[in-house]
Protein backbone atom coordinates (compact mmCIF):
# COMPACT_ATOMS: atom_id res chain seq x y z
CA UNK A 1 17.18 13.83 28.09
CA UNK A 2 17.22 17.49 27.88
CA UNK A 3 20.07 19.92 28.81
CA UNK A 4 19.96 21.00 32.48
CA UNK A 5 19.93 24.42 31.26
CA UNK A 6 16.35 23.72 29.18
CA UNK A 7 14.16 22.79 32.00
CA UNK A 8 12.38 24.40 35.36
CA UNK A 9 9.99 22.61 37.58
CA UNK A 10 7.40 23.98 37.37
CA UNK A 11 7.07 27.81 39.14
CA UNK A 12 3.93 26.43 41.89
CA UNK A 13 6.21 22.98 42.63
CA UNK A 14 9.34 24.88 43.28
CA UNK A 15 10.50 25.71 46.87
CA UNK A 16 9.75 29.60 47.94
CA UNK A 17 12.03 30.45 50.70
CA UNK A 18 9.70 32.03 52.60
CA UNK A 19 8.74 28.71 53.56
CA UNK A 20 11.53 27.26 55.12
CA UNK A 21 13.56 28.30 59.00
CA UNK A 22 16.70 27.72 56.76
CA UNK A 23 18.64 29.88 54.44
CA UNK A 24 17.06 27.76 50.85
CA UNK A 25 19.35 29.69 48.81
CA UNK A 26 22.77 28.87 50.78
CA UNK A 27 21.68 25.24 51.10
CA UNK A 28 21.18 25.21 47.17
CA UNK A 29 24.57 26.16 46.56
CA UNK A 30 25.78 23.12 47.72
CA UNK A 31 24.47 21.13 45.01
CA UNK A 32 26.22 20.84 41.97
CA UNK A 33 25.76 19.34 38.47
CA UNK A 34 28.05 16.34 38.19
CA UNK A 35 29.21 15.28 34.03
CA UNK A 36 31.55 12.36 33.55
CA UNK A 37 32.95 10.47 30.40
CA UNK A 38 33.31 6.83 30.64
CA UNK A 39 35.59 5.23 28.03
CA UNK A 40 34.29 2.91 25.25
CA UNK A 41 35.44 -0.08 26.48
CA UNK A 42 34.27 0.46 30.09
CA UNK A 43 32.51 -2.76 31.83
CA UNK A 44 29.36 -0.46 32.34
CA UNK A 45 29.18 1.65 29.56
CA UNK A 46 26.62 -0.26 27.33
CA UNK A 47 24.29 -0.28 29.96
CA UNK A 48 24.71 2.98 31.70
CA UNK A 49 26.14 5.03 28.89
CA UNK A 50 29.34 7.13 28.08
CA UNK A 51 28.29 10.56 28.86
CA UNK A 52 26.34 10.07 32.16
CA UNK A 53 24.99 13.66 33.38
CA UNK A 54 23.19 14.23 37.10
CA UNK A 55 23.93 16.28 40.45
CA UNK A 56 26.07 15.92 43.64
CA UNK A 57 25.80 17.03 47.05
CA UNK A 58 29.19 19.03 48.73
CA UNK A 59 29.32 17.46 52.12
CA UNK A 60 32.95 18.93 53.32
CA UNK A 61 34.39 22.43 53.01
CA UNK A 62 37.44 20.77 51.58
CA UNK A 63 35.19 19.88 48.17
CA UNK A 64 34.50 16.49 48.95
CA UNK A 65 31.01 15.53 47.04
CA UNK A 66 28.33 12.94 47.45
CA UNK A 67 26.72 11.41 44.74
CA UNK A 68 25.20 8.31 43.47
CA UNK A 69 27.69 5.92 42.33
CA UNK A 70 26.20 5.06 38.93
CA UNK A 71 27.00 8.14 37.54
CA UNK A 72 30.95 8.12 38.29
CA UNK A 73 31.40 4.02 37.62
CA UNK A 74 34.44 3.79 35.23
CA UNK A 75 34.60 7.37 34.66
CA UNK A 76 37.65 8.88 32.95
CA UNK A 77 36.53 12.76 33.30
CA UNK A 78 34.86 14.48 35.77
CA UNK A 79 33.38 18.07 35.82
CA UNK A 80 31.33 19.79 38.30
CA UNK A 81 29.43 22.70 37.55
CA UNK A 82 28.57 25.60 40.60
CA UNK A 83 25.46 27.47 40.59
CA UNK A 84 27.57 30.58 39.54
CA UNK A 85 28.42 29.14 36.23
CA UNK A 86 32.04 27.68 36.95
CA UNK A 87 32.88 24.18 35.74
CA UNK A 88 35.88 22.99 37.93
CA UNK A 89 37.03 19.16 37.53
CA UNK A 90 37.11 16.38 39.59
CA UNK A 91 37.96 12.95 40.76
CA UNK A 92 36.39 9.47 41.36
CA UNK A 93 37.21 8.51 45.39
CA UNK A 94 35.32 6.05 45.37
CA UNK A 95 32.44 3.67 44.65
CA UNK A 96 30.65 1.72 47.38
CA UNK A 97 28.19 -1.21 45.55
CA UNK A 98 26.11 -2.11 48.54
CA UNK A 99 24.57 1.38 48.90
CA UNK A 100 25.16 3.00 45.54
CA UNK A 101 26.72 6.40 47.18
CA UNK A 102 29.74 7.78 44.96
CA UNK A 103 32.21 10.29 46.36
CA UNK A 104 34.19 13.10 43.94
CA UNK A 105 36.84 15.16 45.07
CA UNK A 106 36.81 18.80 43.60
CA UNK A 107 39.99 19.28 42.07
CA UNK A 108 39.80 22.83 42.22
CA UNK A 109 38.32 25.51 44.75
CA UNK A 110 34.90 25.10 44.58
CA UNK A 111 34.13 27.67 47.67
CA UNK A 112 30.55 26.35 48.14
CA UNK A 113 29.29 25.61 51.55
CA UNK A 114 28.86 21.99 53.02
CA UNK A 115 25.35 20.69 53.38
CA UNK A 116 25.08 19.34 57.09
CA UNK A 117 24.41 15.29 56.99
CA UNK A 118 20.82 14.93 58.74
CA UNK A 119 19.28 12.10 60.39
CA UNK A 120 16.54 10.01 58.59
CA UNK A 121 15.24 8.42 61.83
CA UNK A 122 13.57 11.54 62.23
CA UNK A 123 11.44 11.49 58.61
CA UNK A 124 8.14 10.27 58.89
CA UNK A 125 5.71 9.69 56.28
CA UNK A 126 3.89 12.78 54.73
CA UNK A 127 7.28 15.09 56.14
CA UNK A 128 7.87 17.48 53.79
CA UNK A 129 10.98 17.70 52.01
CA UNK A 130 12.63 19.00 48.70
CA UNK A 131 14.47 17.11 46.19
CA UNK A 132 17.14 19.61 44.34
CA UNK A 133 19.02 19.01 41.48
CA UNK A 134 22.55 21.22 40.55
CA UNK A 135 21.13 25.03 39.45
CA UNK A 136 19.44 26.14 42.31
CA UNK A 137 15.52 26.45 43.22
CA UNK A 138 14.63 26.30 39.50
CA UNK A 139 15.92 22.90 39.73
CA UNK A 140 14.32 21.96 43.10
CA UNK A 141 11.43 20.42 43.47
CA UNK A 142 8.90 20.45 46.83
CA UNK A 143 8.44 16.41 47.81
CA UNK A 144 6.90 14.69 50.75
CA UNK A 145 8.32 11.29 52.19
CA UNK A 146 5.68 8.71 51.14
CA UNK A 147 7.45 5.25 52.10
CA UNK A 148 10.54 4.12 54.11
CA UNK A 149 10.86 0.25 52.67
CA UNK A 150 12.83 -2.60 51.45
CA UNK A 151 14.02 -1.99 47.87
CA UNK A 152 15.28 -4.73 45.66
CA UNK A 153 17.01 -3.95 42.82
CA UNK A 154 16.97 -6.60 39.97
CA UNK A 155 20.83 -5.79 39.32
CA UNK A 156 22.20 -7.77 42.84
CA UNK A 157 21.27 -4.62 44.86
CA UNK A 158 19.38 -4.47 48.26
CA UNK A 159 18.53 -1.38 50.61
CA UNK A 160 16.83 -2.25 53.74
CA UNK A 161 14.68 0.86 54.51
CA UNK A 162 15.00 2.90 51.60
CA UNK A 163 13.11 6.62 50.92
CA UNK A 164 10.70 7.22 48.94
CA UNK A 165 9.07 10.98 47.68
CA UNK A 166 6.66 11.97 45.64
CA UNK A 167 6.25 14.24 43.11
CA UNK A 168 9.11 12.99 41.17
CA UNK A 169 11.95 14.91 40.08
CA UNK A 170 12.58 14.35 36.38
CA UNK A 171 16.35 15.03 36.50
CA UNK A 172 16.93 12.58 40.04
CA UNK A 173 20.59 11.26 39.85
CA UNK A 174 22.54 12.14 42.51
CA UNK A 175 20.21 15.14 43.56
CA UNK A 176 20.06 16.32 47.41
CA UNK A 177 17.09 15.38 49.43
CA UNK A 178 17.19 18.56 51.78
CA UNK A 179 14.64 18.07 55.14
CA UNK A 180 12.53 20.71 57.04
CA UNK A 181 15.93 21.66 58.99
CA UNK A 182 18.19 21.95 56.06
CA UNK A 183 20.36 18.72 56.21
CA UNK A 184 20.83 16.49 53.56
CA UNK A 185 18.98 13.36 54.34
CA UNK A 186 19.66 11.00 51.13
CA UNK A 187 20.78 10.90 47.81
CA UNK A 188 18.45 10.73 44.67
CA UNK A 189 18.61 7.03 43.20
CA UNK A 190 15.55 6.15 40.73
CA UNK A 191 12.83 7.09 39.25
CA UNK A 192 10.26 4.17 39.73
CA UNK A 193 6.41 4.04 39.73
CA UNK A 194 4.01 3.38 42.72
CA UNK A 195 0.58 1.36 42.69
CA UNK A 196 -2.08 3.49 44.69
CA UNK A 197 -5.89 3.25 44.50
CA UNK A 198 -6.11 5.45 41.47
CA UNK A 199 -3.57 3.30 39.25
CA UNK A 200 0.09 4.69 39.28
CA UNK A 201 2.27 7.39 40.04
CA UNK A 202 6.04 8.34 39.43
CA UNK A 203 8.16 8.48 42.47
CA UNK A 204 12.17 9.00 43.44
CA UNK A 205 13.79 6.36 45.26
CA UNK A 206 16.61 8.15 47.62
CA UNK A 207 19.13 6.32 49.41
CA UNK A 208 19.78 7.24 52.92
CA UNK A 209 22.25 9.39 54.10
CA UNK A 210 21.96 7.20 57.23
CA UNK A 211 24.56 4.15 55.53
CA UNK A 212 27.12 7.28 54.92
CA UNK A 213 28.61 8.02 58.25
CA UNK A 214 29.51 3.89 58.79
CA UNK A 215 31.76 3.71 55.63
CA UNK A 216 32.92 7.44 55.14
CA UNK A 217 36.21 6.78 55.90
CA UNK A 218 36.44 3.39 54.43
CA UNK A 219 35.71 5.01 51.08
CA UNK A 220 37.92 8.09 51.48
CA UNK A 221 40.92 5.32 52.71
CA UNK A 222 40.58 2.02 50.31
CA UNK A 223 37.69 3.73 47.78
CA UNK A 224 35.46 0.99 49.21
CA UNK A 225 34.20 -0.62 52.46
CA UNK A 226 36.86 -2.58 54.26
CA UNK A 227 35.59 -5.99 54.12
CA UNK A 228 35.27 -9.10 51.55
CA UNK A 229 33.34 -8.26 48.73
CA UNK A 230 29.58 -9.96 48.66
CA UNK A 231 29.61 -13.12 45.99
CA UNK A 232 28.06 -11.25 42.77
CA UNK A 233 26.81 -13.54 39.49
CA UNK A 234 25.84 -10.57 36.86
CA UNK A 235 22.58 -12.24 36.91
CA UNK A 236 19.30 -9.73 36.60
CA UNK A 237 16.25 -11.06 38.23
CA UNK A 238 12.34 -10.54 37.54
CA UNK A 239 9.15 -11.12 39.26
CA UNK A 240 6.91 -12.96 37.01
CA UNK A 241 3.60 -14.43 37.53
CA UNK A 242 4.97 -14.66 41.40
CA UNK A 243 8.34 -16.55 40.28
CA UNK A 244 11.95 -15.49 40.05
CA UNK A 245 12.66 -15.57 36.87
CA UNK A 246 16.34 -14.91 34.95
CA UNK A 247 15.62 -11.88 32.83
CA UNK A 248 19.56 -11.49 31.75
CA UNK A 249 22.99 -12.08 32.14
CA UNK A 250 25.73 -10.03 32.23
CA UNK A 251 28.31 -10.83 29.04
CA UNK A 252 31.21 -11.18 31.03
CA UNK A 253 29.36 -12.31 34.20
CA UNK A 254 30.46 -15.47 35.64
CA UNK A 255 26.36 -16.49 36.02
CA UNK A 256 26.51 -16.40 32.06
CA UNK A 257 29.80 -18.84 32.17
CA UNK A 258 28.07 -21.10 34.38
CA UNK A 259 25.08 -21.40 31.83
CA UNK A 260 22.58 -19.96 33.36
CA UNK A 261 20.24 -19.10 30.89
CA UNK A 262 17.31 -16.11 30.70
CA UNK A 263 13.67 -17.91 31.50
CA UNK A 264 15.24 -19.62 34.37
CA UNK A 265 13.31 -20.38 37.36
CA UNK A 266 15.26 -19.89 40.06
CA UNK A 267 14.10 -22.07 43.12
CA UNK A 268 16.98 -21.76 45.87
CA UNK A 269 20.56 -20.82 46.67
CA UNK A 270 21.84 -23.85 47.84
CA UNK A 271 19.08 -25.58 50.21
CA UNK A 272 17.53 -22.18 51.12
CA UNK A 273 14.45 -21.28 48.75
CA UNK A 274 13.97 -17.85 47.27
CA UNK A 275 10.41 -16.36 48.10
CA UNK A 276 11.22 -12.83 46.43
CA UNK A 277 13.62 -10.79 44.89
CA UNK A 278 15.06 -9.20 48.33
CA UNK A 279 15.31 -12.95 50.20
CA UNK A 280 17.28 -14.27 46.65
CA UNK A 281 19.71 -11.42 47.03
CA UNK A 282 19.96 -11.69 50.99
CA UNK A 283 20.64 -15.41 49.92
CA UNK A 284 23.10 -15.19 47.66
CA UNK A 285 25.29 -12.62 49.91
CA UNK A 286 24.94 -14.98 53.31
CA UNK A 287 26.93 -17.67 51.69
CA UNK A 288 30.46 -15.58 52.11
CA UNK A 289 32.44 -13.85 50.40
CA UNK A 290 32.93 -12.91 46.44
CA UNK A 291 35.28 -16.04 44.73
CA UNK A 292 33.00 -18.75 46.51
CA UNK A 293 30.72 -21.40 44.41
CA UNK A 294 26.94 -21.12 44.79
CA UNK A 295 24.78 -23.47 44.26
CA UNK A 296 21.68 -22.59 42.09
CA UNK A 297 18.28 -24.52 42.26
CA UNK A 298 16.56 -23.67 38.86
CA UNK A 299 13.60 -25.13 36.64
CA UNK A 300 14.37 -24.96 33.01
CA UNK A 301 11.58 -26.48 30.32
CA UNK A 302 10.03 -28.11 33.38
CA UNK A 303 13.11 -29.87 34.55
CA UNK A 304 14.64 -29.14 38.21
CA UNK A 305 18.45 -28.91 37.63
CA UNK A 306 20.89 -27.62 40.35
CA UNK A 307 24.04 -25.06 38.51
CA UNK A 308 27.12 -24.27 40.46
CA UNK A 309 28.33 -20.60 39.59
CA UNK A 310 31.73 -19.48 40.75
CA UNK A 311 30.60 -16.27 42.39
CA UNK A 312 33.22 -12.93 41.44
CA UNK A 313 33.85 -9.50 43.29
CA UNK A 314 32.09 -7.05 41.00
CA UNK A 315 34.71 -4.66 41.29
CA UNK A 316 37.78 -6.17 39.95
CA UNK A 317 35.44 -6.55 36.54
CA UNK A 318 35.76 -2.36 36.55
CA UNK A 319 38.18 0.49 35.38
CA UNK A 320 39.72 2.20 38.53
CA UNK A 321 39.95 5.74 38.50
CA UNK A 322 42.97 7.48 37.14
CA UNK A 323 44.90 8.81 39.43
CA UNK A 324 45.13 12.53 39.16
């Protein structure tokens, strides 16, 4: 991946602020590039990395900055970068699993406005939008919504009515989907590809700034949403030839102690069958809270075989943020 600094969109996709009722530039300040540094032995660094590079959106005056969670996981430093060339440092608050929104606290005066928190009952398909990444409208790309729907992720992850734009943004990680009034209505997530009559094309997958407002001050008070954890397994999960299918285990993942094994069918969680990759996950996460033992219906080299995995809360398997 390229340094921020290499790259423009390109000069007829990028927003002209003529366009827009808003002030474009103002809202661009508030989106800033987000670097952290993970350490070695971090739970997530062989699969997300070490040095883990993307954007965040200011959402208070008081430096408070939302971002997508898999970027700040485990992360040891923090450093935010204006769109007036300052780097000031910050700190993990916290990281909520269900909906993948991280929150950073500037340790130092950032002086950038805060981008107003929209409402995404009001998107409808074909609205247009921009997607903007930290570095202003070189960095911002013009979008339309294309999809509000389920998204299953194959890592225990669920969003009910997730957003979807297209064209993609090649730099999407914790970038600010801005709407026709200026407010920030999600948080870049993924880059994923959709099926349309002409074959494929790339789109962003942007969590809602909708599943903010309930557990804002949850996060800013524990660092996560007050409740039990859901049950998690470290198991990954595939689609394949219309069958769940194991597809790998996390190493430390209590799915793996269990002996689980990649190729697995998987059939049912406990007397409930599994017809896709959203009902597995909705599944696993009605049967209580993390610590409980679920019952796993799999076919392994033809043979139907029931496992019992003692189900863990995915946090406690991750560094906590230094205190600063």
């Amino acid at each position: 991946m390229p340094e921020q600094a290499d790259w423009d969109i390109p000069a007829q996709l990028q927003p002209n602020p003529r366009d827009y009722a808003f002030d474009l530039e103002r809202v661009l300040m508030s989106v800033v590039g987000v670097r952290a540094t993970v350490p070695d032995d971090a739970f997530t660094a062989q699969t997300l990395g070490t040095e883990r590079a993307g954007s965040g959106v200011v959402i208070r005056e008081d430096g408070l900055i939302l971002t997508i969670g898999y970027l700040v996981t485990e992360a040891e430093t923090i450093w935010l970068s204006s769109l007036d060339g300052r780097a000031i440092p910050g700190h993990v608050v916290a990281f909520d699993q269900e909906t993948g929104f991280g929150l950073i606290q500037a340790l130092g005066r950032l002086d950038l406005p805060a981008l107003p928190l929209g409402d995404t009952a009001t998107l409808r398909i074909e609205d247009p939008v921009l997607l903007a990444t930290g570095g202003g409208r070189r960095h911002a790309i013009k979008a339309m919504v294309i999809a509000r729907q389920e998204f299953a992720g194959y890592w225990e992850y669920l969003l009910e009515s997730a957003i979807f734009t297209a064209p993609a943004h090649p730099f999407w990680g914790g970038g600010a989907l801005i709407g026709r009034d200026g407010t920030l209505m999600g948080i870049g997530s993924l880059h994923v590809q959709q099926a349309t009559e002409r074959g494929k094309r790339d789109v962003n997958m942007v969590v809602p700034i909708d599943l903010l407002s309930p557990i804002l001050d949850d996060l800013l008070t524990y660092g996560r949403p007050n409740h039990p954890p859901r049950p998690w397994l470290g198991m990954y999960c595939a689609d394949s030839d219309d069958r769940l299918v194991v597809a790998g285990l996390s190493a430390a993942g209590p799915a793996r102690a269990a002996d689980l094994r990649v190729g697995d069918v998987l059939l049912a969680i406990g007397n409930d069958s599994v017809p896709d990759l959203g009902g597995l996950w909705r599944r696993l996460w009605a049967t209580g809270s993390a610590g409980n033992e679920i019952p796993i219906r799999v076919m392994r080299d033809g043979k139907t075989m029931t496992i019992r995995v003692r189900s863990a809360d995915r946090g406690s398997y991750l560094k906590t943020p230094r205190v600063h």
